[in-house]
Each structure stands twice: as structure tokens, then as C-alpha cells.
Protein backbone atom coordinates (compact mmCIF):
# COMPACT_ATOMS: atom_id res chain seq x y z
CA UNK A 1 76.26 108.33 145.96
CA UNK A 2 73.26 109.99 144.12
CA UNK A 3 73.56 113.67 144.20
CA UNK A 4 71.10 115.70 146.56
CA UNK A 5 69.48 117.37 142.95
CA UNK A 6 70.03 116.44 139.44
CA UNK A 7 68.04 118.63 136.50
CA UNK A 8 68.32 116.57 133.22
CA UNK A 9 67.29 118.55 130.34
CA UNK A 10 64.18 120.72 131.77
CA UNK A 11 62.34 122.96 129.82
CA UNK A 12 59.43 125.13 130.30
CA UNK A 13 57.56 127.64 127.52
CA UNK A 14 55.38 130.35 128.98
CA UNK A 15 54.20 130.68 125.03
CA UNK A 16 56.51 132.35 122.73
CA UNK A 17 58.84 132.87 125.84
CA UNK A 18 61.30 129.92 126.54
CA UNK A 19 61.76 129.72 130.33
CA UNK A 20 64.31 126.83 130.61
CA UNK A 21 66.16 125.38 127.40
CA UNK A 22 67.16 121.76 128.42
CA UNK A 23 68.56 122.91 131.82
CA UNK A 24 70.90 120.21 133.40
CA UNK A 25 72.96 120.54 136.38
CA UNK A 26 73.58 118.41 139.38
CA UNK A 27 73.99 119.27 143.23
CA UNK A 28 76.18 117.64 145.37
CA UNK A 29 74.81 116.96 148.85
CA UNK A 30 75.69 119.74 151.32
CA UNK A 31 76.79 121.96 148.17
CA UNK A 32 76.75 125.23 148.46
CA UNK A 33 75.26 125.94 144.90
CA UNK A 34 74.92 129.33 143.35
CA UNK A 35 72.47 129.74 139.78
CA UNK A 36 74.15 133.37 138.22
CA UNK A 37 73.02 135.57 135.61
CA UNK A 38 70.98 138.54 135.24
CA UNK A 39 67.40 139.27 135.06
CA UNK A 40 65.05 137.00 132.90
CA UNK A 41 67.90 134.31 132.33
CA UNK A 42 65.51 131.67 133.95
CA UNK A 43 67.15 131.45 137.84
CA UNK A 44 63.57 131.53 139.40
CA UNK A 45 61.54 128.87 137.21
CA UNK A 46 64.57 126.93 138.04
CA UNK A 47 63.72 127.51 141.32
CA UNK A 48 60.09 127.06 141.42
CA UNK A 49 60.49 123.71 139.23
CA UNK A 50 62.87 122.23 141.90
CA UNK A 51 59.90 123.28 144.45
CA UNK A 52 57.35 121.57 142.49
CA UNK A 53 55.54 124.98 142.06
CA UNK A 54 56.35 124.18 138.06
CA UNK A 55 55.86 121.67 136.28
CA UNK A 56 58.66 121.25 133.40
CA UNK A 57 57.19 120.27 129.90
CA UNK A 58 60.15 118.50 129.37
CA UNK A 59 63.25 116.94 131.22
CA UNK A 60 63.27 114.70 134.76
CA UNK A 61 64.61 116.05 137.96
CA UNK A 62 65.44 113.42 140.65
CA UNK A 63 66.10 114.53 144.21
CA UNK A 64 68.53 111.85 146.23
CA UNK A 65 68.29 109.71 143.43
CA UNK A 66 64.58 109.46 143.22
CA UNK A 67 62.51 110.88 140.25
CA UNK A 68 60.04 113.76 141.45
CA UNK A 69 59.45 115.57 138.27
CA UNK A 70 55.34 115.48 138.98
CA UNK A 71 55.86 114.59 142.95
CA UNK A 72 53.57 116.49 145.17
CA UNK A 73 55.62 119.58 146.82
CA UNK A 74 55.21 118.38 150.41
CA UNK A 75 56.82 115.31 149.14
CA UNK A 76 59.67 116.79 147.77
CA UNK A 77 61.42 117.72 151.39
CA UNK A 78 62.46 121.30 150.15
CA UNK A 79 61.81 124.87 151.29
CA UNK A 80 62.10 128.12 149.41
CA UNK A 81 62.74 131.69 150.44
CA UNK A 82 60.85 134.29 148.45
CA UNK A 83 62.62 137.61 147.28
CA UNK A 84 59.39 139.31 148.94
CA UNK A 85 60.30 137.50 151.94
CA UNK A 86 56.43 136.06 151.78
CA UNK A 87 55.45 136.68 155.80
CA UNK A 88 52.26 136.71 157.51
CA UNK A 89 51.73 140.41 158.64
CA UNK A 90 48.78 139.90 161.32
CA UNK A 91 51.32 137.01 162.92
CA UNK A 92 53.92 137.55 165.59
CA UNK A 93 57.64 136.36 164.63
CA UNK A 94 56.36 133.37 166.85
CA UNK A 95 53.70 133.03 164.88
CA UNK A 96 55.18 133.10 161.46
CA UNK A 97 57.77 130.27 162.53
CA UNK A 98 55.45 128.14 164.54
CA UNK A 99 52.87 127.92 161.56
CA UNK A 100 54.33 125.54 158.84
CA UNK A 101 55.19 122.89 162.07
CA UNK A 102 51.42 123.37 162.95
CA UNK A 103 50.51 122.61 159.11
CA UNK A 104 52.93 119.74 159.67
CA UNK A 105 50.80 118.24 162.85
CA UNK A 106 53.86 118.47 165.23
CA UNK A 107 53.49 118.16 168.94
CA UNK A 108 52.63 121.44 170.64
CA UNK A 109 56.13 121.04 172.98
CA UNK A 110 58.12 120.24 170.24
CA UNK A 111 56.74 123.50 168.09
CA UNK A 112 57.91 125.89 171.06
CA UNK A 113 61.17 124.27 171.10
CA UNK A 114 61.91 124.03 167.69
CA UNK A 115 60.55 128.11 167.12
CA UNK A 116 62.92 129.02 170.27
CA UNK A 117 66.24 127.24 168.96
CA UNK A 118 65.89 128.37 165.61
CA UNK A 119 64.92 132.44 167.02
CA UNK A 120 68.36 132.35 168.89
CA UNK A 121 70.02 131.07 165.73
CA UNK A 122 69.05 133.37 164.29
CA UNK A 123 69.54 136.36 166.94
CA UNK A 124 65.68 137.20 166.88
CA UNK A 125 64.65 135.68 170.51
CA UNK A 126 63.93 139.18 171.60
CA UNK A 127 61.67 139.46 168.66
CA UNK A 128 59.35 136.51 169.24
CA UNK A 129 56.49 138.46 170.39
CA UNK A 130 56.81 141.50 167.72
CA UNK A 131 54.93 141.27 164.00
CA UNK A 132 56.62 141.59 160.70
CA UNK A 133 55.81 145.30 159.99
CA UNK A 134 57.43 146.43 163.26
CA UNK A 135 60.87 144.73 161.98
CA UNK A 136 63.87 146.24 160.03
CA UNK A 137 64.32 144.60 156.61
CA UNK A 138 67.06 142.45 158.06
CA UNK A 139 65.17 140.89 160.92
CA UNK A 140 62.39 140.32 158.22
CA UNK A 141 65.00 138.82 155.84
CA UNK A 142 65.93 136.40 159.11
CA UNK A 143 62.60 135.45 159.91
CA UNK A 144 61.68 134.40 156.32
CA UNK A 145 64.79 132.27 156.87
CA UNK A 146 63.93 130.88 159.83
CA UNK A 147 60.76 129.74 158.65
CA UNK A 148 62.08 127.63 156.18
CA UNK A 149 64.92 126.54 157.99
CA UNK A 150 62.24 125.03 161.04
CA UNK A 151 60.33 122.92 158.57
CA UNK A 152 64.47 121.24 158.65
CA UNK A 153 64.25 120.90 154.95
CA UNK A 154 66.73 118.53 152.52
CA UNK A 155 67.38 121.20 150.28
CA UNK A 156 66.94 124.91 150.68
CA UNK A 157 66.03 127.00 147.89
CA UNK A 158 66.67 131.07 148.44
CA UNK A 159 65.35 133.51 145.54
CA UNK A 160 67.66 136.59 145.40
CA UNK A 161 66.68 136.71 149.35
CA UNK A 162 68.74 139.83 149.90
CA UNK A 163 67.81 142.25 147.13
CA UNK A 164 65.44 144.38 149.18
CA UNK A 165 68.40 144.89 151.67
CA UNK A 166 70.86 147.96 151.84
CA UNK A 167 74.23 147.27 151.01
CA UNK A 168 75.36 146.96 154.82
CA UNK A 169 71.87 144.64 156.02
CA UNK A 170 73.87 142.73 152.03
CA UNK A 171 76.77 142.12 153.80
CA UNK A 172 75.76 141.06 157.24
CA UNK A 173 73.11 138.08 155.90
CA UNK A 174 75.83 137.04 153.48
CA UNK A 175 77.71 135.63 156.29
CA UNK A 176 74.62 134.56 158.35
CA UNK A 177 74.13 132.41 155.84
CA UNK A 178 77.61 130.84 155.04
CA UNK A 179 77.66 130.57 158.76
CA UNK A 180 74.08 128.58 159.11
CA UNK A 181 75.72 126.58 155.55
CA UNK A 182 78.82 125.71 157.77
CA UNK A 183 76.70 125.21 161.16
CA UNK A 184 74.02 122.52 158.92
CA UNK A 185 75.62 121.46 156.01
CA UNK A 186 72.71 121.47 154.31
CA UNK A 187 72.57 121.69 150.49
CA UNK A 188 71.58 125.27 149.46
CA UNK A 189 70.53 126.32 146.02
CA UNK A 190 70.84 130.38 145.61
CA UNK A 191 69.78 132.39 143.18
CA UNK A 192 71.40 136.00 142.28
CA UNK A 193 72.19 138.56 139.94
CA UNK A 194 74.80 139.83 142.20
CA UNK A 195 78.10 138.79 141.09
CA UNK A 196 79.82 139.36 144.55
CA UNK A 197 76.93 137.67 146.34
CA UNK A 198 77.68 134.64 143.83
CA UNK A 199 81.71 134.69 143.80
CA UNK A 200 81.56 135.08 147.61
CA UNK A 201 79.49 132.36 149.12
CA UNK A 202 78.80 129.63 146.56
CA UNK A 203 80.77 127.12 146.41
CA UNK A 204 80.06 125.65 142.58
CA UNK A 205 78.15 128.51 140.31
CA UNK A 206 76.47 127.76 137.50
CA UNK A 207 76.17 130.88 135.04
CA UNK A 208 72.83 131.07 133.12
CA UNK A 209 71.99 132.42 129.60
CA UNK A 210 68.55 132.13 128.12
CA UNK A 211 67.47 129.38 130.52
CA UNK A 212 70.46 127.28 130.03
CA UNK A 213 74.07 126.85 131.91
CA UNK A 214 76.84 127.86 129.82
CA UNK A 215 79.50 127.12 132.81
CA UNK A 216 79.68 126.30 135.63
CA UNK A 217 82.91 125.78 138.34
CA UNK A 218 84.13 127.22 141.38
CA UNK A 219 84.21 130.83 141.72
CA UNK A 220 88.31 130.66 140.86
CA UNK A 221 87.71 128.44 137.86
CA UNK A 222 85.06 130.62 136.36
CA UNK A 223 87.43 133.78 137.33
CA UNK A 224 90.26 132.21 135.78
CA UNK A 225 89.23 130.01 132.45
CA UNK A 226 86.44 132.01 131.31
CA UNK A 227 84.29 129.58 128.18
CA UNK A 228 83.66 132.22 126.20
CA UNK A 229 83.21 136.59 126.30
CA UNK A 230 79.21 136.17 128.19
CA UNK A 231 81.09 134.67 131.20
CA UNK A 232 84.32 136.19 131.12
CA UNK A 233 82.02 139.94 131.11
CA UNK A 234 79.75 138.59 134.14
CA UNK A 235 82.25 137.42 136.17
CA UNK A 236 85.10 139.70 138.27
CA UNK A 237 84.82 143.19 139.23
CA UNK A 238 85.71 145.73 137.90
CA UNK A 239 84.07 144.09 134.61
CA UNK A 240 87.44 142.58 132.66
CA UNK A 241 88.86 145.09 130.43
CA UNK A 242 88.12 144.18 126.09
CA UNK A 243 90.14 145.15 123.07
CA UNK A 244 89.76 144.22 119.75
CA UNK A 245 92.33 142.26 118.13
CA UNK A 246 93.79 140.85 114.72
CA UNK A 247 95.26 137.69 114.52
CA UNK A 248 98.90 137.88 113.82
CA UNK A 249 100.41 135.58 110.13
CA UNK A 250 102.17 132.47 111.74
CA UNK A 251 100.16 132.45 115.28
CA UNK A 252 103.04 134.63 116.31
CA UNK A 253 100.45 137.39 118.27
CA UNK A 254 97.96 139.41 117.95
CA UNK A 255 98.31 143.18 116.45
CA UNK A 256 95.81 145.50 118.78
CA UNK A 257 95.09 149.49 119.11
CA UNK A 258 98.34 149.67 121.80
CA UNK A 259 100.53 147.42 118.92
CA UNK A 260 101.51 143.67 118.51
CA UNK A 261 101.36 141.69 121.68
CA UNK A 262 103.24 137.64 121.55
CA UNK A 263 100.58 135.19 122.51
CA UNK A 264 100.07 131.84 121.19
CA UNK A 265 97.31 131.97 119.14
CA UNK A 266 97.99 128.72 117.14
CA UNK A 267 94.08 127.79 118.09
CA UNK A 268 93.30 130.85 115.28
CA UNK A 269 93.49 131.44 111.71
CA UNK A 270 96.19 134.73 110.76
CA UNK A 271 94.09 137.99 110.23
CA UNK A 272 90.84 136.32 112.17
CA UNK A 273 89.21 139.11 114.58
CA UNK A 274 89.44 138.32 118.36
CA UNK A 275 88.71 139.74 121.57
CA UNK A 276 91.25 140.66 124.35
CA UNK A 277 90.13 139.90 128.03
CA UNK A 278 92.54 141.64 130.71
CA UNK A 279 91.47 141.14 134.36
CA UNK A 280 91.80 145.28 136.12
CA UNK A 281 93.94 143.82 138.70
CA UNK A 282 96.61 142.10 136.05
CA UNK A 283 97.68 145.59 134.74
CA UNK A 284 100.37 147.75 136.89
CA UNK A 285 102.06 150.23 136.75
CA UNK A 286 105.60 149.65 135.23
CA UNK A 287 108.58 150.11 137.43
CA UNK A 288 112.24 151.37 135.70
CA UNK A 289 113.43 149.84 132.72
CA UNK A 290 110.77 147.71 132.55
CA UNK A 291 109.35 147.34 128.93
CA UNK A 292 105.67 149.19 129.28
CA UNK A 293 102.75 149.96 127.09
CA UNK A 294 102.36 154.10 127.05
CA UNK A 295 99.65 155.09 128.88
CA UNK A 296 98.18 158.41 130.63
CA UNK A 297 95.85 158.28 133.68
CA UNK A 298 92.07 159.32 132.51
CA UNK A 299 89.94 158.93 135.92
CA UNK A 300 90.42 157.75 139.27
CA UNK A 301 87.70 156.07 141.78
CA UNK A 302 88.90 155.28 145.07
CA UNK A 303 87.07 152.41 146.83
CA UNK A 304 88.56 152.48 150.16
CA UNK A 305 91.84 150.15 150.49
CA UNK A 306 92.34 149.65 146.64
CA UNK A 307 91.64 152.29 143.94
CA UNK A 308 90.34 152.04 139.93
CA UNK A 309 92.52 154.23 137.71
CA UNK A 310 91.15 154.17 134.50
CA UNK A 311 94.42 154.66 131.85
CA UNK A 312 94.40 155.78 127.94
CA UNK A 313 96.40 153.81 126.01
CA UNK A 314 98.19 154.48 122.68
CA UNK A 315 97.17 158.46 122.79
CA UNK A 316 93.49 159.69 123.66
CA UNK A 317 91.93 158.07 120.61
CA UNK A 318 92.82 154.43 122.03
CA UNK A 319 91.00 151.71 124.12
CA UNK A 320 90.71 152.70 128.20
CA UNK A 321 91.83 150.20 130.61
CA UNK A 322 91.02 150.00 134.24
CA UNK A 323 93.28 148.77 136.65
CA UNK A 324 92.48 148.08 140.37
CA UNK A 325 95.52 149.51 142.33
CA UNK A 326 96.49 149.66 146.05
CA UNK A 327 95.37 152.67 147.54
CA UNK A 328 98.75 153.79 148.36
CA UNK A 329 99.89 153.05 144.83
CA UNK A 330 97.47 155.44 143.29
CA UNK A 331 98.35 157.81 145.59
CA UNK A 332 99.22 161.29 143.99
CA UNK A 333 98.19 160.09 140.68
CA UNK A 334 95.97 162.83 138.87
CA UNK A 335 94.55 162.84 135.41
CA UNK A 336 96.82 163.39 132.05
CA UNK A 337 99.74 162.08 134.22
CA UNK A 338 101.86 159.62 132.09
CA UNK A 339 102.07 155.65 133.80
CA UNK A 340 103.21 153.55 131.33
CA UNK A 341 102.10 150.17 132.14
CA UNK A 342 103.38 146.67 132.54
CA UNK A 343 100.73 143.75 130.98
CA UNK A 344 101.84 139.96 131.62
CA UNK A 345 101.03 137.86 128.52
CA UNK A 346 100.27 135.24 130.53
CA UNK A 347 97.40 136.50 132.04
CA UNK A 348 95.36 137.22 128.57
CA UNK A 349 92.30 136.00 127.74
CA UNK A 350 91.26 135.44 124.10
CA UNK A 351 88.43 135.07 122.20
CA UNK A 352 86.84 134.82 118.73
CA UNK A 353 84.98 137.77 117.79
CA UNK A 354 82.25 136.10 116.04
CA UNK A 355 81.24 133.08 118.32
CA UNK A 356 82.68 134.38 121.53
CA UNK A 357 83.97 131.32 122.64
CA UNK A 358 87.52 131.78 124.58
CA UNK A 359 90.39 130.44 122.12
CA UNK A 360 91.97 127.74 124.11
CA UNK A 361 95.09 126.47 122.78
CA UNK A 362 95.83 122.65 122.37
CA UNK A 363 96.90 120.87 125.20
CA UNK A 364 101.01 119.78 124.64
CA UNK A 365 101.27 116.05 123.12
């Protein structure tokens, strides 16, 4: 079965500034898909090219299988939800959700049923008769929503939709919207900067860099088997601790700041520089007679239920690690207090230091 979207090496120049560089993914239908990266990386031309708001110089995009690289927008089946959230101001809520079925021609009966199921979806029945400017930024955030969501489009297109929001208005539309993904099953295309907006609903993210994807998997895949240091930095929070490395003689380690540490490393040349990745919540705190790295605690940042110590290691002069820690672990931990640490080898990351790219060792014959 065709895919719901497919993007096939589109590009767009806004003169010297490259847009998209050969941008190809495909959606599956009812996907969940999440386009991550920060500002400028090309997320919203992505966006307004699937809308048909942009036309690609180059590259085919085919929706369901057909090709509607120059199709007319109201062809295209798709609706898009603006950062700004884009209302009408001088139009009730009623209003605003009633008037792209009216552009549409639909039956007068059928507008005032379709406006009233989709206001108690979305909890805003006792809203119908208010206007925009008289609404918190949640309600206004729901409303934009709904008005898409009326036109019942193929594919729905949201454009950072929650950045305006505080972090608590953040958290409630996050699950609104898993909950109207789950309740439809339509296929939703999101763009973000946030990485916990990305990691926590989408289902497949794609992680963009100057207009192109460099990965893209499920939020555990790109967690797990970072492609190279962009990825592995953009992805998981607190950002992944990074060391600088030498490879060992042999591929028998790598030497670092905190001393020689056995990976494989067969995938490098001996004395080649390389990056190590460790994830804050692979580091602990080393119980007795366990063999430990030295470390004293620098900082502490509680966050509620878990807590981010931030250790020196190998005296003050050496790299700081954070670690994420149960709360009641960091308990009664202050700074200069020595914690030696415990580091599993197995749950490095390592990468070259000039490209970047993870160093992946060969699979076993």
C-alpha cells in the first residue's frame, strides 16, 4: 500500500539560502510523524510544500500514491495549523469553525453539527459564542485545531502549534493531541524544536540538518543508535555527556582525560581522535568494591522525582559529567563530596572526531 506522503528529493532556494536539500522521507498512513531540529533547519518549507503553499524547484511529492507536486491546495486533502494559530478575531469560536465548511458549500445542518461535535471534542462547547481575543492561549491553541480538524482532512500538518503556550497549557495539548491521534488515526505531520515534544508523541522522527534528514527512527532507536555526534547532541535530556578520546594501538580502547577505558574500537585506526557519548542516566554512583572512576560532586539541580548532579572527574581540571539520579539517591549529596562512579562500557557511544559519524563496529560473520 502507497504511503499517505512520500517527499522524493525536494528542494527549494530562497536565493543564496537553500531551504530543502533533496528532502526525502515517507509517511505511513495513520503515522504519527514528527520533523526535529532547531530553528532554520527547513521543518516549515517542508511543511508549506506538503500544503501546496510552495512550490519545490526540484523533487516530486505524491500523496496516497498520486503525484501532487504542482496540484492545487484544495486538491491536496490536507490542513495545516499555524504557529500563530491564524484565527479570525471579529468571529465567534462558532464562527471560526463553521467558516472553511461554508467555503466548502456544505449544507447549513450539517455545518452546525459538524462545528458542535468537533467543540465538545475539543472541550470548547461552552465557548461557541465567545471570540478569539476573549480566550486563554490554550482554548485558542484548540480552536485553531478544531478548525482544521472540521474540514476532516487526510493529512494534518501542525507548525510548532504549541510554542506560544506556557509550559503547563505544553503539557496539557500534548496529550489532547495523542488522544485526538488515537481517537482518528489520522496521519499527522508535526513540526518542533522541542525535543520532549518530539521524543514524546511521535511515533517515527525524522531529525533535520540544513534542509535534509540525517535520521530518522522511533524515538528509542534515535535515543539508542545515534548516526553520528548532530543527533546523538539533539536527542535525550540532559544533552549526552562528550569527552574527547584517543584511539587505543590494537583496537584494545580508548585512552581519555579519566584514563583508558576497553571498548572495541576495531571500526578505528590506533591514535585516531574520537568522541565519547555517555547518556546522564548510564552513570551511577558506585556501590562497595565496585571498580569506579574518581569523581567529586560539582553542582546539583533537583527536578522534582529525579535529580542532575553534575560530577568532576579525574581532579578539577577534568571533563564534568552529569548524571540524572533518583531523588532519594542524591539525597545529602553536597558539592566537593567524593562519589566515585560506576560507567558500563556497554552503554558508550563513539564517534570520529573529524566527520562525526558514530563508529559502528562490524557486524559478527
Amino acid at each position: 500500500m502507497a504511503p499517505a506522503l512520500r517527499l522524493d528529493g525536494v528542494s527549494k532556494r530562497y536565493g543564496a539560502v537553500r531551504a530543502l536539500d533533496r528532502l526525502s522521507f515517507a509517511v505511513p498512513e495513520g503515522r504519527f510523524f514528527v520533523l526535529f531540529g532547531p530553528s532554520a533547519v527547513g521543518k516549515t518549507t517542508a511543511l508549506r510544500t506538503i500544503a501546496g503553499l510552495v512550490v519545490p524547484d526540484a523533487g516530486r511529492l505524491e500523496m496516497f500514491g498520486a503525484d501532487v507536486t504542482r496540484a492545487a491546495i484544495a486538491s491536496r486533502g490536507v490542513s495545516m495549523v499555524f504557529q500563530s494559530f491564524a484565527l479570525y478575531p471579529h468571529l465567534t469560536v462558532y464562527e471560526n469553525f463553521a467558516y472553511p465548511l461554508r467555503e466548502m458549500k456544505v449544507a447549513r445542518d450539517e455545518i452546525d453539527r459538524r462545528v458542535r461535535e468537533t467543540a465538545a471534542m475539543l472541550r470548547l462547547s461552552h465557548r461557541l459564542d465567545r471570540k478569539p481575543g476573549t480566550l486563554s492561549g490554550g482554548e485558542q491553541q484548540r480552536v485553531a485545531l478544531g478548525r482544521s480538524l472540521i474540514r476532516r482532512p487526510r493529512i494534518l500538518l501542525l507548525d510548532e502549534p504549541l510554542t506560544n503556550l506556557d509550559a503547563k497549557l505544553r503539557q496539557e495539548m500534548r496529550t489532547e493531541l495523542k488522544r485526538l491521534h488515537a481517537q482518528f488515526g489520522m496521519t499527522i505531520v508535526y513540526a518542533t524544536p522541542d525535543e520532549l515534544e518530539a521524543l514524546s508523541m511521535g511515533e517515527e522522527i525524522a531529525v533535520l540538518r540544513e534542509g535534509a534528514v540525517v535520521q530518522r527512527g522511533t524515538p528509542d532507536a534515535l535515543y539508542e543508535a545515534p548516526r553520528d555526534l548532530y543527533v546523538a547532541s539533539k536527542i535525550g535530556s540532559p544533552t549526552i555527556n562528550l569527552v574527547e578520546a584517543v584511539v587505543r594501538r590494537g583496537g584494545e580502547g580508548v585512552e581519555t582525560p579519566f584514563g583508558a577505558l576497553a571498548l572495541r574500537t576495531s571500526a578505528a585506526h590506533a591514535g585516531e581522535r574520537a568522541v565519547l557519548g555517555i547518556r546522564p542516566s548510564d552513570l551511577r554512583p558506585a556501590g562497595p568494591d565496585e571498580a569506579a572512576l574518581p569523581a567529586s560532586v560539582r553542582l546539583i539541580e533537583p527536578l522534582g522525582d529525579v535529580t542532575v548532579v553534575s560530577f568532576a572527574l579525574a581532579g578539577e581540571a577534568g571533563p564534568i559529567l552529569k548524571v540524572v539520579l533518583p531523588e532519594a539517591r542524591a539525597l545529602g549529596m553536597k558539592p566537593g563530596d567524593a562519589v566515585p562512579l560506576v560507567l558500563d562500557p556497554g552503554k558508550i557511544h563513539l564517534f570520529h572526531a573529524g566527520t562525526g559519524l558514530a563508529i559502528r563496529e562490524p557486524a559478527p560473520a
